[in-house]
Protein backbone atom coordinates (compact mmCIF):
# COMPACT_ATOMS: atom_id res chain seq x y z
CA UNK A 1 97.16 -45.19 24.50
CA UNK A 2 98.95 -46.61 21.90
CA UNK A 3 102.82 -47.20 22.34
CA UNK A 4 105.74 -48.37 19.81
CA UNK A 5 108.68 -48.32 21.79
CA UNK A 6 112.07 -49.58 19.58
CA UNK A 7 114.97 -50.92 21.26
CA UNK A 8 118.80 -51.80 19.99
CA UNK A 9 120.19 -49.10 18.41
CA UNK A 10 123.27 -47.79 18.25
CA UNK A 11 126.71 -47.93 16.51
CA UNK A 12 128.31 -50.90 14.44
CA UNK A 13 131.24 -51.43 11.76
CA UNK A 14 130.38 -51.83 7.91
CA UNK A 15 129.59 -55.44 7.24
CA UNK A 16 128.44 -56.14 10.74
CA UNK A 17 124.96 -57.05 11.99
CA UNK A 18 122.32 -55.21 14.04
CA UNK A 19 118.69 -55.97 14.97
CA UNK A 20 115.71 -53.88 15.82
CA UNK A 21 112.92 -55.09 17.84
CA UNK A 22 109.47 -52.77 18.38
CA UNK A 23 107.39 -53.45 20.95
CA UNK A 24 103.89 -52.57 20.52
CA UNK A 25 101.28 -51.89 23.24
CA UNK A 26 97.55 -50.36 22.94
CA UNK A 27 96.51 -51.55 19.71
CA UNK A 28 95.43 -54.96 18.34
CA UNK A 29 98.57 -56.19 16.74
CA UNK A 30 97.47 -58.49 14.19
CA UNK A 31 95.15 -55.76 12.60
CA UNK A 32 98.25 -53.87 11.60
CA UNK A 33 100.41 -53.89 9.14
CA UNK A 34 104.53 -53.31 10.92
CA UNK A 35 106.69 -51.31 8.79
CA UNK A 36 110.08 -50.12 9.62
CA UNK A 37 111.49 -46.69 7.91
CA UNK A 38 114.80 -44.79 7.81
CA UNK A 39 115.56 -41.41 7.74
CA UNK A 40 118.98 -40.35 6.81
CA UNK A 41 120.19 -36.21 7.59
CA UNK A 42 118.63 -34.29 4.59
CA UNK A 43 116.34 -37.05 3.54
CA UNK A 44 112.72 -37.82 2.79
CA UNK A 45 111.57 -40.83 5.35
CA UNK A 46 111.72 -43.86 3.34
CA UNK A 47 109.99 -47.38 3.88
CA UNK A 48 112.41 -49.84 4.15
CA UNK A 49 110.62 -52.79 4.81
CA UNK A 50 107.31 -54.34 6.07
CA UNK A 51 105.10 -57.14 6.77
CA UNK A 52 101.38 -58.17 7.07
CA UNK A 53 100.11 -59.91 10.18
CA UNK A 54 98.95 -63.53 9.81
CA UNK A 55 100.46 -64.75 6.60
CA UNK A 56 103.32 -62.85 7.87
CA UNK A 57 104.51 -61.87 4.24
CA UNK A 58 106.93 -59.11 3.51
CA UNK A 59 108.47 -56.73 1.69
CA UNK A 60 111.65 -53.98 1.32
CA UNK A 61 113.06 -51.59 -0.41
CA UNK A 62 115.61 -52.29 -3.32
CA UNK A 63 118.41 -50.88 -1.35
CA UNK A 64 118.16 -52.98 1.42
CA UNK A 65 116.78 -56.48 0.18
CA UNK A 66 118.78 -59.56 0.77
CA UNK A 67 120.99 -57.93 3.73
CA UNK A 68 117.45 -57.09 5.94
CA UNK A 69 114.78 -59.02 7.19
CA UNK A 70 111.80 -57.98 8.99
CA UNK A 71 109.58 -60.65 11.37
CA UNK A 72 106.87 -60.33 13.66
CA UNK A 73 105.52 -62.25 16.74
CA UNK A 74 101.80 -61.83 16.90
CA UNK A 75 102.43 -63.42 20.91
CA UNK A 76 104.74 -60.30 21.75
CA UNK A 77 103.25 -57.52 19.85
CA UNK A 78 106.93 -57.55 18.30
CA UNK A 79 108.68 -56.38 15.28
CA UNK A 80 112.04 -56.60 14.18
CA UNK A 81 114.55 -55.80 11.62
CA UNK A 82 117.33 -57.70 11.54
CA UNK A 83 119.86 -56.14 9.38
CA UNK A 84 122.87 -57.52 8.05
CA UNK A 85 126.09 -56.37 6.10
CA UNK A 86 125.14 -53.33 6.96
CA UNK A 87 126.91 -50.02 4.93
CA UNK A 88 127.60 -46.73 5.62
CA UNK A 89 124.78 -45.75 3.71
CA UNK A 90 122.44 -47.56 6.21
CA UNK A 91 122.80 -44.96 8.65
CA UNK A 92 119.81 -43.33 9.60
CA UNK A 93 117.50 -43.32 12.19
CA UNK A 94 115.34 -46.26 11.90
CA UNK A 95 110.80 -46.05 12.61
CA UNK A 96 108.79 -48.34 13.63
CA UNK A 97 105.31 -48.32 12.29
CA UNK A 98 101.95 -49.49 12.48
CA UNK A 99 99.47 -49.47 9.95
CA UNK A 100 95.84 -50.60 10.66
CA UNK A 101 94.63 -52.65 7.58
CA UNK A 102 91.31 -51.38 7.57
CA UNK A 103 91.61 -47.62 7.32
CA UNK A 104 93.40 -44.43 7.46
CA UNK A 105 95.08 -44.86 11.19
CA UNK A 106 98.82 -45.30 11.67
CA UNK A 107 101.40 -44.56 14.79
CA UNK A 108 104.90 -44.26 14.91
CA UNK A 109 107.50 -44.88 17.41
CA UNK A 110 110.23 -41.97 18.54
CA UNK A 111 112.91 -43.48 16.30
CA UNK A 112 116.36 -45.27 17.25
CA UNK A 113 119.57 -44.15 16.22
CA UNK A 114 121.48 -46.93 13.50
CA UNK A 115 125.31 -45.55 12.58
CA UNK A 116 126.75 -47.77 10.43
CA UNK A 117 130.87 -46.22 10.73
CA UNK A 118 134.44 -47.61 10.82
């Protein structure tokens, strides 16, 4: 059974930092592509960033690059999103997902709150 369970959630001030981690379990890691998406109250889920498994290259949305960075650790089945100056506009609540490479076959984790708020 295939698990992505995402930890670290939670509230934070404009400008401060927050990371993500997802832990994956049930699946071979390095045949997936990790994404992480966002979905704000009355919006479409949107990708906001994500990265291949052994050349480990990545990429993000517009809105978000230079301020987050995703990583992976093939040893820990782990993701993250580390996301910095965050803004208000970064609330949402924040998906992990995995992609297999090699077909049509993708999971998702339950989601984690991110409220970016003064």
């Amino acid at each position: 059974q295939v698990q992505l369970v995402e930890a670290g959630g939670g509230l934070v001030q404009p400008g401060g930092s927050m990371r993500l981690s997802c832990a994956a379990s049930g699946l071979n890691f390095i045949a997936y592509r990790m994404n992480w998406y966002r979905q704000a109250p009355g919006k479409e889920r949107e990708l906001v960033a994500g990265i291949a498994s052994a050349v480990g290259t990545a990429n993000y949305a517009d809105s978000v690059k230079g301020r987050f960075t995703i990583s992976r650790d093939n040893a820990k089945y782990t993701v993250y999103l580390q996301m910095d100056s965050l803004k208000p506009e970064d609330t949402a609540v924040y998906y992990c997902n995995a992609d297999w490479m090699y077909g049509r076959r993708t999971y998702w984790g339950q989601g984690t709150q991110v409220t970016v708020s003064s």
